[in-house]
Every structure is written in C-alpha cells, then in structure tokens.
PDB file of N, CA and C in Angstrom:
ATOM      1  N   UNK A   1     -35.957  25.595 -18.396  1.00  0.00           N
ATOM      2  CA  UNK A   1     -35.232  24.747 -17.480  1.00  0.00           C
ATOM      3  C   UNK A   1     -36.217  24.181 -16.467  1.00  0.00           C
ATOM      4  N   UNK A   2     -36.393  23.029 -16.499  1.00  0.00           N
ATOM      5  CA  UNK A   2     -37.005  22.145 -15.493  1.00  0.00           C
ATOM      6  C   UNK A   2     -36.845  22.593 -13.908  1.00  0.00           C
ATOM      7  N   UNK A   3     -37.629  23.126 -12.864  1.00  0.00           N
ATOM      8  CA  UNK A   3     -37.554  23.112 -11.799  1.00  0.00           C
ATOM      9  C   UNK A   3     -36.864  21.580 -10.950  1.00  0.00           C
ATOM     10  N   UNK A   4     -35.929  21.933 -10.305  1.00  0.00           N
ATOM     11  CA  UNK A   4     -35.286  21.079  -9.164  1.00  0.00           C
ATOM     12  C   UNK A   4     -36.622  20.450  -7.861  1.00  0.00           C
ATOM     13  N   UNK A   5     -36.633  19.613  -7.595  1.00  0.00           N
ATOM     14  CA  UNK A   5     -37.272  19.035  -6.466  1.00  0.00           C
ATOM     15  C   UNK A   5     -36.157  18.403  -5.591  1.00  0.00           C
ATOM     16  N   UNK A   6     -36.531  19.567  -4.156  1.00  0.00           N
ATOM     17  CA  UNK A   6     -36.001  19.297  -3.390  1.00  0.00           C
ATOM     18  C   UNK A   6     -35.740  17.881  -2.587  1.00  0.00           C
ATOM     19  N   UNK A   7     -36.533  16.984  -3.085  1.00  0.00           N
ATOM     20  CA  UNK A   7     -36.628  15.380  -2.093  1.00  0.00           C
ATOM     21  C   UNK A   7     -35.602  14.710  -2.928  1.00  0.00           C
ATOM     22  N   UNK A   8     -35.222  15.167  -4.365  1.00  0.00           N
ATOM     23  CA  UNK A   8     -34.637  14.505  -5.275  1.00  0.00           C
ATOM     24  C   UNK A   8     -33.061  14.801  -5.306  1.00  0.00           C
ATOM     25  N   UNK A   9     -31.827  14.105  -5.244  1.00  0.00           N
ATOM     26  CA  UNK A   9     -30.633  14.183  -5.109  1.00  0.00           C
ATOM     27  C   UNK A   9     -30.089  14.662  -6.451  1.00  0.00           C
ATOM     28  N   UNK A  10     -29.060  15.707  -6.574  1.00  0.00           N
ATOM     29  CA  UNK A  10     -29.261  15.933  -8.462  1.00  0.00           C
ATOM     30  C   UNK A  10     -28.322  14.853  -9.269  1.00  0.00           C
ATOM     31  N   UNK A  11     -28.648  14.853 -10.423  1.00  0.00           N
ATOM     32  CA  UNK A  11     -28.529  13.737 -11.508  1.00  0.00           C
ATOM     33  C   UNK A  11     -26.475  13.117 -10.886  1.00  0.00           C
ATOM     34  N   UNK A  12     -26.763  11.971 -11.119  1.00  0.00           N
ATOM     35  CA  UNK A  12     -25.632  11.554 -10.751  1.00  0.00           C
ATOM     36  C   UNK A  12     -25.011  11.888  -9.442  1.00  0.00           C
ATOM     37  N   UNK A  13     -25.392  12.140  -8.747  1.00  0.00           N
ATOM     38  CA  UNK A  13     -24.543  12.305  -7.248  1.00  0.00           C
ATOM     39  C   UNK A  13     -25.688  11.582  -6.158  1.00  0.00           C
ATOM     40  N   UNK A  14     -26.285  10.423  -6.482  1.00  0.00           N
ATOM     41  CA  UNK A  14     -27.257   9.853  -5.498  1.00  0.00           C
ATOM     42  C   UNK A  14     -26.668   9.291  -4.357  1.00  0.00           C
ATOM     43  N   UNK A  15     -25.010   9.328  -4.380  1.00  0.00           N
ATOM     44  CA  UNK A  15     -24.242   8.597  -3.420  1.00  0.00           C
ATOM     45  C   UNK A  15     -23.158   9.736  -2.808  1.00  0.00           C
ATOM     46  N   UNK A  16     -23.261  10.770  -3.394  1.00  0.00           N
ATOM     47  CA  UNK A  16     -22.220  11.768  -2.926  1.00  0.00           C
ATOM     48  C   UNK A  16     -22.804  12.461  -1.690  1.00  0.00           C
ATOM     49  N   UNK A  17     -21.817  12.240  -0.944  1.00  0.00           N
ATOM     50  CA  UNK A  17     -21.742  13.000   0.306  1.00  0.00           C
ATOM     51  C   UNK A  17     -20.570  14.147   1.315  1.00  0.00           C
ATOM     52  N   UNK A  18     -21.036  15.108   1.865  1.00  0.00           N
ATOM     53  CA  UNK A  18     -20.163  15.686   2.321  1.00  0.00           C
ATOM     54  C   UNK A  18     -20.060  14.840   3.625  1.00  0.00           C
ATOM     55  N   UNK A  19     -18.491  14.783   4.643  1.00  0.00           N
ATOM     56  CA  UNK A  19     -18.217  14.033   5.341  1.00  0.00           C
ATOM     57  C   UNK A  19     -17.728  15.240   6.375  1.00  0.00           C
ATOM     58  N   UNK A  20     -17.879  15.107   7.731  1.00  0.00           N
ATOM     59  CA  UNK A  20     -17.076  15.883   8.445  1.00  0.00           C
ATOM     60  C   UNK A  20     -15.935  15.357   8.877  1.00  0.00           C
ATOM     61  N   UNK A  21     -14.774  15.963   9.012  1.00  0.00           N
ATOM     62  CA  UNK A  21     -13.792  15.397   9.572  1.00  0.00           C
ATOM     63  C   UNK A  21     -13.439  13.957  10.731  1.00  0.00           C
ATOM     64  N   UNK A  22     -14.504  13.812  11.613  1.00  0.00           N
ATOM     65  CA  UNK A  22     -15.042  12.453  12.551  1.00  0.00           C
ATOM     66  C   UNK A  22     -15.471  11.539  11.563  1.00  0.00           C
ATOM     67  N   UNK A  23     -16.228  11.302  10.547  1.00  0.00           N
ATOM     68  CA  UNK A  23     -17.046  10.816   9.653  1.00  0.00           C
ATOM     69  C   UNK A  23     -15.894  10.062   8.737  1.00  0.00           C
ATOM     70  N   UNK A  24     -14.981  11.147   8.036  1.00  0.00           N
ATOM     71  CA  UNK A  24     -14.030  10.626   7.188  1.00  0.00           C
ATOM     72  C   UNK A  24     -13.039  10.056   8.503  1.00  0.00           C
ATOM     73  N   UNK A  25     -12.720  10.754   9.089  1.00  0.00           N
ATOM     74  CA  UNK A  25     -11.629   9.361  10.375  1.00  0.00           C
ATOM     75  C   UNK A  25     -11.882   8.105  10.500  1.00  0.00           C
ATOM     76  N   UNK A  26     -13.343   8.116  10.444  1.00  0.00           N
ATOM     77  CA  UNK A  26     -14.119   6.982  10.672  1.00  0.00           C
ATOM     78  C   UNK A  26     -14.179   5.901   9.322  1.00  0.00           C
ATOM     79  N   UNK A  27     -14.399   6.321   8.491  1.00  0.00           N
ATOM     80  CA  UNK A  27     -14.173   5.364   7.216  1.00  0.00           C
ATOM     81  C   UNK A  27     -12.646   5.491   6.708  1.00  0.00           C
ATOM     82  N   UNK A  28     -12.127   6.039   6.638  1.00  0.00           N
ATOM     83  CA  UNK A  28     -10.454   5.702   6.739  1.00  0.00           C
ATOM     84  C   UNK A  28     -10.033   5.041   8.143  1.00  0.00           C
ATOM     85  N   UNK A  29     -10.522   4.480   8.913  1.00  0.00           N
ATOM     86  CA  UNK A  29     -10.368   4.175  10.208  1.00  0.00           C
ATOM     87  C   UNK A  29      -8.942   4.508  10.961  1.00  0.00           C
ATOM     88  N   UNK A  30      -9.227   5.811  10.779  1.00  0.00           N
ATOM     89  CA  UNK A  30      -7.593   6.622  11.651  1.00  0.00           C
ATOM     90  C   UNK A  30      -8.470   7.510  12.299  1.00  0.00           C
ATOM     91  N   UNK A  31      -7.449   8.603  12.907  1.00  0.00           N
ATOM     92  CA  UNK A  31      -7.377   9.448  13.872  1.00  0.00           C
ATOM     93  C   UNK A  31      -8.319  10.982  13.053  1.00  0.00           C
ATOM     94  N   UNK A  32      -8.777  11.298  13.796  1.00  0.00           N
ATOM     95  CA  UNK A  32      -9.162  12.810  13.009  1.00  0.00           C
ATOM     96  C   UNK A  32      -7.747  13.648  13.071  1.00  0.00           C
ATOM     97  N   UNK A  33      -6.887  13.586  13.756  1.00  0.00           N
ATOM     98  CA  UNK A  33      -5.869  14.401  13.635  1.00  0.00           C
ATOM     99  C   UNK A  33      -4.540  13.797  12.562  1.00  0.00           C
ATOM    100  N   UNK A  34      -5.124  12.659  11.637  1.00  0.00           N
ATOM    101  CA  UNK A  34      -4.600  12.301  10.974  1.00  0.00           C
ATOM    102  C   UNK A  34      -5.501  12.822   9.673  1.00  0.00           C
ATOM    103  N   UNK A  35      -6.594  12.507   9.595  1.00  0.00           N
ATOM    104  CA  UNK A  35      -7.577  13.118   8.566  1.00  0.00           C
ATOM    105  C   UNK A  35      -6.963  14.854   8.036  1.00  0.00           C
ATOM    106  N   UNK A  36      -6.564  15.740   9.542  1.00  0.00           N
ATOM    107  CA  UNK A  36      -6.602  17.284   9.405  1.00  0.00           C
ATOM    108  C   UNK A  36      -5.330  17.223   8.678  1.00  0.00           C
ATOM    109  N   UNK A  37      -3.977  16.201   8.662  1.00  0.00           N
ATOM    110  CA  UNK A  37      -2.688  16.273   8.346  1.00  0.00           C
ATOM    111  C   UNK A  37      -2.453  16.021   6.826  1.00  0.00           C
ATOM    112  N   UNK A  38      -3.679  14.592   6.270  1.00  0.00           N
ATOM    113  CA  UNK A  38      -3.819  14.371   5.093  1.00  0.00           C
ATOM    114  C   UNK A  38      -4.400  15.524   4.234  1.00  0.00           C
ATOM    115  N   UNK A  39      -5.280  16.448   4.902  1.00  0.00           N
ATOM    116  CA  UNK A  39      -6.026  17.535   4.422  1.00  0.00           C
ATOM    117  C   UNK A  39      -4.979  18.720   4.220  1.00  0.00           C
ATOM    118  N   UNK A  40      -3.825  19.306   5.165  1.00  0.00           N
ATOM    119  CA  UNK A  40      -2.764  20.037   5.006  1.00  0.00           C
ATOM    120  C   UNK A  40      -2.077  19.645   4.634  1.00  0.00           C
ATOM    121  N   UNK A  41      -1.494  18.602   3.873  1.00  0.00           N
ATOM    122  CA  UNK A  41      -0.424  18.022   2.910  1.00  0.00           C
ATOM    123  C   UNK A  41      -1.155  17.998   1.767  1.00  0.00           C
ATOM    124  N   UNK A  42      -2.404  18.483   1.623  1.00  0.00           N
ATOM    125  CA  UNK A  42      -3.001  18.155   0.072  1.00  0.00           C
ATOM    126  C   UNK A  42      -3.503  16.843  -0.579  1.00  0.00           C
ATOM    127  N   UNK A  43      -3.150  15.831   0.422  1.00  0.00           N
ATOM    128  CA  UNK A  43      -3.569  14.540   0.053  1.00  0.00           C
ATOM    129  C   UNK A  43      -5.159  14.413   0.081  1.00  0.00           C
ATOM    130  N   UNK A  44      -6.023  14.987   0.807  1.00  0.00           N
ATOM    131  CA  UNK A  44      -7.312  14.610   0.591  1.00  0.00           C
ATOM    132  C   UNK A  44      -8.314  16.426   0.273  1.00  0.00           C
ATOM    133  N   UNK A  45      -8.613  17.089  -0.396  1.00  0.00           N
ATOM    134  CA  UNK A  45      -9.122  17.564  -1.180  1.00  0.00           C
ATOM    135  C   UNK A  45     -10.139  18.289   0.092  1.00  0.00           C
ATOM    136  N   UNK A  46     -10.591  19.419   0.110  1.00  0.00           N
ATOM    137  CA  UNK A  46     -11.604  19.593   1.136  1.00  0.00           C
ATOM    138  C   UNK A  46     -13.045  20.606   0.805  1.00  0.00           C
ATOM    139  N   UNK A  47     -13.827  20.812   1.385  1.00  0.00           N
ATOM    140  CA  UNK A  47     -14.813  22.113   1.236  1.00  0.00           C
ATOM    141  C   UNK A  47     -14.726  23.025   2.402  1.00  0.00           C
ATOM    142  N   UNK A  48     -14.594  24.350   2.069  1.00  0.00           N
ATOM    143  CA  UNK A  48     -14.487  24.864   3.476  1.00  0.00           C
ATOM    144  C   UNK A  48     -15.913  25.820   3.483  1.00  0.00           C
ATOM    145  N   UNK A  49     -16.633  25.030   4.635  1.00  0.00           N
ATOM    146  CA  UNK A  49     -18.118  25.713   5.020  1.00  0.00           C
ATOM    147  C   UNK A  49     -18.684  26.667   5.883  1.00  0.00           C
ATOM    148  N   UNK A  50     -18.873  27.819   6.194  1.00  0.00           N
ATOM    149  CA  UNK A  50     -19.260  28.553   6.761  1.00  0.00           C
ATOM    150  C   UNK A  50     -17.965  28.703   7.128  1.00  0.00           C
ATOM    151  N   UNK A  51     -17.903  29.802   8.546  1.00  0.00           N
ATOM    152  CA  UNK A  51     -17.113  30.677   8.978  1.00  0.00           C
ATOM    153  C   UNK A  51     -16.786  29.520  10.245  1.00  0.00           C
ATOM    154  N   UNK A  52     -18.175  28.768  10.996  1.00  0.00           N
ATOM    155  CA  UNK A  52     -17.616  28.315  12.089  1.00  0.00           C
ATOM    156  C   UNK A  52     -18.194  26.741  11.944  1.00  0.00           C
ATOM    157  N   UNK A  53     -18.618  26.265  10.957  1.00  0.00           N
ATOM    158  CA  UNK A  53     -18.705  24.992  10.673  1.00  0.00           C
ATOM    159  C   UNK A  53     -17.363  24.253  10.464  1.00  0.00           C
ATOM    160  N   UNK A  54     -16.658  24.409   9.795  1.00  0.00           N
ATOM    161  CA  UNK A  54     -15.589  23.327  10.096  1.00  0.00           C
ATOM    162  C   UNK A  54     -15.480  22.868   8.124  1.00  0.00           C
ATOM    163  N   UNK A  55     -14.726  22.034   8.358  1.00  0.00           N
ATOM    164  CA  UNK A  55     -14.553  21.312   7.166  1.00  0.00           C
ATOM    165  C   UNK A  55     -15.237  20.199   6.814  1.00  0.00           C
ATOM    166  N   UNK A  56     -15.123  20.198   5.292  1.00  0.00           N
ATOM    167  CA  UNK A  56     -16.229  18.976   4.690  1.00  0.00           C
ATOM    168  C   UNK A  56     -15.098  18.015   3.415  1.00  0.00           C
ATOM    169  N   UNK A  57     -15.361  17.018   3.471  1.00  0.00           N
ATOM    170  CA  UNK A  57     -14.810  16.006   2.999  1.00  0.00           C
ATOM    171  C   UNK A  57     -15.523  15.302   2.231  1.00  0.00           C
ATOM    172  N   UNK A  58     -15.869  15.643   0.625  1.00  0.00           N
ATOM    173  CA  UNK A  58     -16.396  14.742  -0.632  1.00  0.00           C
ATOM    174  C   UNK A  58     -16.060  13.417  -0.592  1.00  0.00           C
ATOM    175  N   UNK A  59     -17.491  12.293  -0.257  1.00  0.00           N
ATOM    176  CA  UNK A  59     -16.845  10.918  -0.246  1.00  0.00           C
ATOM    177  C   UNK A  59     -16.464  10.222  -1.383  1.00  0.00           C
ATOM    178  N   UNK A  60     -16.655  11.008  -2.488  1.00  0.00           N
ATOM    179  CA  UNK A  60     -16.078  10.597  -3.704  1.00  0.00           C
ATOM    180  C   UNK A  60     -14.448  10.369  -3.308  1.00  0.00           C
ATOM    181  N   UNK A  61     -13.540  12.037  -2.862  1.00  0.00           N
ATOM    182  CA  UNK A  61     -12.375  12.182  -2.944  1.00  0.00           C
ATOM    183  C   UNK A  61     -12.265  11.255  -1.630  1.00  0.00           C
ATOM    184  N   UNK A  62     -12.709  10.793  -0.722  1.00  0.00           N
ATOM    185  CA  UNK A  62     -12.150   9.689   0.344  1.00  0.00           C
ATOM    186  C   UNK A  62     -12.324   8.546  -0.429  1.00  0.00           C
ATOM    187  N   UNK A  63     -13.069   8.386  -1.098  1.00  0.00           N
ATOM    188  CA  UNK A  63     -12.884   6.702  -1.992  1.00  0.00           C
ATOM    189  C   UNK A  63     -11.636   6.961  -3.432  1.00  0.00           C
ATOM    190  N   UNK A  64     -11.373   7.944  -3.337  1.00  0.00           N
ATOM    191  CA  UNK A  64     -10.330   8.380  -4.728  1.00  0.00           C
ATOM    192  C   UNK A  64      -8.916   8.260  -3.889  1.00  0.00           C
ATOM    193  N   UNK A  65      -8.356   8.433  -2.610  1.00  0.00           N
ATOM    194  CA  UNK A  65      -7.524   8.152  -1.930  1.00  0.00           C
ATOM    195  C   UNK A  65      -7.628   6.948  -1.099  1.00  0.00           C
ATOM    196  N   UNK A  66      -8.643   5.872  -0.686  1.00  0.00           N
ATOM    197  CA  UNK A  66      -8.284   5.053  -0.191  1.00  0.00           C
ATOM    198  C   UNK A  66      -7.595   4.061  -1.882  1.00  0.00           C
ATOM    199  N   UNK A  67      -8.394   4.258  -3.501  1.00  0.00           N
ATOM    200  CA  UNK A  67      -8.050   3.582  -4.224  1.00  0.00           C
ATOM    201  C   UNK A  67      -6.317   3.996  -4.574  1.00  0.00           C
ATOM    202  N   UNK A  68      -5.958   5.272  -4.201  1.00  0.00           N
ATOM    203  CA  UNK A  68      -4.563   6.246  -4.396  1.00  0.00           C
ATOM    204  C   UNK A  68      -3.477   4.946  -3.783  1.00  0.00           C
ATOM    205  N   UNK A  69      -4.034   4.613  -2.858  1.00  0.00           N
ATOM    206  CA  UNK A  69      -3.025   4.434  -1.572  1.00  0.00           C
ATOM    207  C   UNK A  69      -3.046   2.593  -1.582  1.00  0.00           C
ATOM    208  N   UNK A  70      -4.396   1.763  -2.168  1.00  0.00           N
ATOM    209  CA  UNK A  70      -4.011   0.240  -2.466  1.00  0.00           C
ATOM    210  C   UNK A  70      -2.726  -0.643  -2.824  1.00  0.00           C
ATOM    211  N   UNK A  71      -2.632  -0.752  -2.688  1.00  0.00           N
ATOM    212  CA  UNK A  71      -1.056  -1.841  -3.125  1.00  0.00           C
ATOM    213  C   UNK A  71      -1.248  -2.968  -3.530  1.00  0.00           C
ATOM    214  N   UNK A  72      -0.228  -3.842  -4.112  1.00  0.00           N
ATOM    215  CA  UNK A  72      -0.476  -5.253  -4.083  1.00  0.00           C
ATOM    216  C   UNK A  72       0.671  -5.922  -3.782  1.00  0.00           C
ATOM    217  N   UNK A  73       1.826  -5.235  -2.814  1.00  0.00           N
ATOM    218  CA  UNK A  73       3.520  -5.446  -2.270  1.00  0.00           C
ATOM    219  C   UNK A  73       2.862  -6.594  -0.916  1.00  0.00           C
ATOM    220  N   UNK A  74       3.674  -7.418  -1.039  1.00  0.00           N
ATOM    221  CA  UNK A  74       3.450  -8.442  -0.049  1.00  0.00           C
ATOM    222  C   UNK A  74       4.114  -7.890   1.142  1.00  0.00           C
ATOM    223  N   UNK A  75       3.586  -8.510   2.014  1.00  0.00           N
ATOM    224  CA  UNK A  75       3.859  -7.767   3.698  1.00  0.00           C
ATOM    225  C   UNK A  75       5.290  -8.066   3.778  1.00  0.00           C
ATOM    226  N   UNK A  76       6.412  -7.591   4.696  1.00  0.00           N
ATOM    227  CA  UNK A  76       7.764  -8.133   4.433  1.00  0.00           C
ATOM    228  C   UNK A  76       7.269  -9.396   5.635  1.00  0.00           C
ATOM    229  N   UNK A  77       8.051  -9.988   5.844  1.00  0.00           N
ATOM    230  CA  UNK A  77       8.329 -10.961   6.287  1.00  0.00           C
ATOM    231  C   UNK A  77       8.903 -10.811   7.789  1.00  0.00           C
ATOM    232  N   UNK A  78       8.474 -11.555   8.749  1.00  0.00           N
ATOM    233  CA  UNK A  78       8.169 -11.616  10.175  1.00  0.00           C
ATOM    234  C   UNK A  78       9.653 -11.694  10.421  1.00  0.00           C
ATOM    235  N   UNK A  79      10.646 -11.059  10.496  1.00  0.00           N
ATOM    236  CA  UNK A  79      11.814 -11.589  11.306  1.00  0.00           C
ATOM    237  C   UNK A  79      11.868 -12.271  12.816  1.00  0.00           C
ATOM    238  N   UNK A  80      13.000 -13.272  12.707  1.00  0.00           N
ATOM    239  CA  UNK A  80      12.722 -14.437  13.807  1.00  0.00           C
ATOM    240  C   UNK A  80      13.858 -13.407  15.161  1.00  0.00           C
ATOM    241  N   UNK A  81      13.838 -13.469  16.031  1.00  0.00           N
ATOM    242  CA  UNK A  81      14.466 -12.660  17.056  1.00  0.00           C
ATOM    243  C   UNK A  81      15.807 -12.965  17.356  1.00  0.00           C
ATOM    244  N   UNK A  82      16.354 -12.089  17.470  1.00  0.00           N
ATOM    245  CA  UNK A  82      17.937 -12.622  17.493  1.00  0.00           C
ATOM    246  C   UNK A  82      18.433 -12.963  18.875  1.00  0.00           C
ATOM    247  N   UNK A  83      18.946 -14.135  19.324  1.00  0.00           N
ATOM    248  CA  UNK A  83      19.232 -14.528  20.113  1.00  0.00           C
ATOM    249  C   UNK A  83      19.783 -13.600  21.535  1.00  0.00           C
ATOM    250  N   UNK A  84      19.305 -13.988  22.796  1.00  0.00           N
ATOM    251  CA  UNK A  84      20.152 -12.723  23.539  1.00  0.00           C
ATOM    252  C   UNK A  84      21.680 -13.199  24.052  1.00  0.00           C
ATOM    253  N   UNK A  85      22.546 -11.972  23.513  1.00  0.00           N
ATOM    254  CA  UNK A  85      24.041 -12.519  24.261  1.00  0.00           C
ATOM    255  C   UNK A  85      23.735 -12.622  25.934  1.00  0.00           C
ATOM    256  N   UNK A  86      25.304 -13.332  25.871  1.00  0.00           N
ATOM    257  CA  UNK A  86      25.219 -13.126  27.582  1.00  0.00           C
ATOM    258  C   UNK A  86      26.117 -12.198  27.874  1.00  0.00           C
ATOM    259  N   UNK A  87      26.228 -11.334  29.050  1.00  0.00           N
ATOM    260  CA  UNK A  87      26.922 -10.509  28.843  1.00  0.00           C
ATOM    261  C   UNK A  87      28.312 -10.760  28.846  1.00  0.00           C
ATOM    262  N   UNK A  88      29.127 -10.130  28.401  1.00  0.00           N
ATOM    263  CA  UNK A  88      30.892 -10.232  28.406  1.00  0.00           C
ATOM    264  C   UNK A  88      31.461  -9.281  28.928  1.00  0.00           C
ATOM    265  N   UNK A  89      32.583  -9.621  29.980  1.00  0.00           N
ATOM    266  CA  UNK A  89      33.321  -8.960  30.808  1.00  0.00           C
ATOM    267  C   UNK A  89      34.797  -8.515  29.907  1.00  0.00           C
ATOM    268  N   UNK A  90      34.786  -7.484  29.730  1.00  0.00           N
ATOM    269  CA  UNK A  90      35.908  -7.198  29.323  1.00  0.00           C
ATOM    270  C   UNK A  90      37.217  -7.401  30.526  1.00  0.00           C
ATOM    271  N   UNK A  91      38.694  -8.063  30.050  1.00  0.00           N
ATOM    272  CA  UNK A  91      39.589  -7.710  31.047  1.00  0.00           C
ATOM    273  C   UNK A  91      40.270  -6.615  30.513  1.00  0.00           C
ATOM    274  N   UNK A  92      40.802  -5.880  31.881  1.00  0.00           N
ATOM    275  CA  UNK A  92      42.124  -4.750  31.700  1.00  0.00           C
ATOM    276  C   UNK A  92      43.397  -5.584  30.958  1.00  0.00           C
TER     277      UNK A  92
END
C-alpha cells in the first residue's frame, strides 16, 4: 500500500470540507440556530467531533440539501390590498 502524503487531499474529496455550524449558516445564508434545528430534525446529516469541539457539517451534505430543497413553483402572486372600510355605527 502506497504511503499517504500529508500535503495531498485523498483521492476524490479535493473539495470536501468539514463546515462548522457559523460556516454552514453562512452558505445556507440563515441563522445558526436554524442550521442546529435542520441538524435535530435530521434534515442535514452531521459529524460529531471531540467532546468540546462542537459539530461538523460535510459540504457535500450542505450542497445535497440546498439541491433537496430547489423548486421550480412560481412565486404566488402579490395580492393587491383590500380597500379600508369606514367604520359603521350600528343602531339599537
């Protein structure tokens, strides 16, 4: 077996990265406390690192859920505002 070199990324993952929770907020451009909610509903996949590091986020599985979540439904349509009554006095 061929020795690994450390300067070298291994075969096929030259673009894979672990993401921290700020990192993935940041390219999903939401909230990190939206990132932690997608992560406890199971929607985005996680690594859990050390004891007091925190969580890690494969940017593969953040590009596998922004493609999850694409659409091609047209926006609805701007409703026009409904006129304001004036008020009405009820009689006894």
């Amino acid at each position: 077996m061929k020795p690994s070199n450390s300067n070298e990324p291994p075969l096929g993952n030259a673009n894979r990265r672990l993401l921290t929770i700020k990192e993935a907020a940041q390219v999903l451009c939401c909230s990190e406390a939206n990132v932690y909610a997608l992560k406890e509903a199971g929607e985005l996949p996680f690594v859990c690192v050390g004891v007091r590091k925190g969580y890690r986020i494969d940017s593969f599985d953040v590009e596998a859920f922004i493609d999850r979540k694409k659409t091609n439904k047209v926006a609805a349509p701007v409703r026009t505002p409904r006129p304001r009554l004036k008020h009405l006095r009820l009689s006894k």
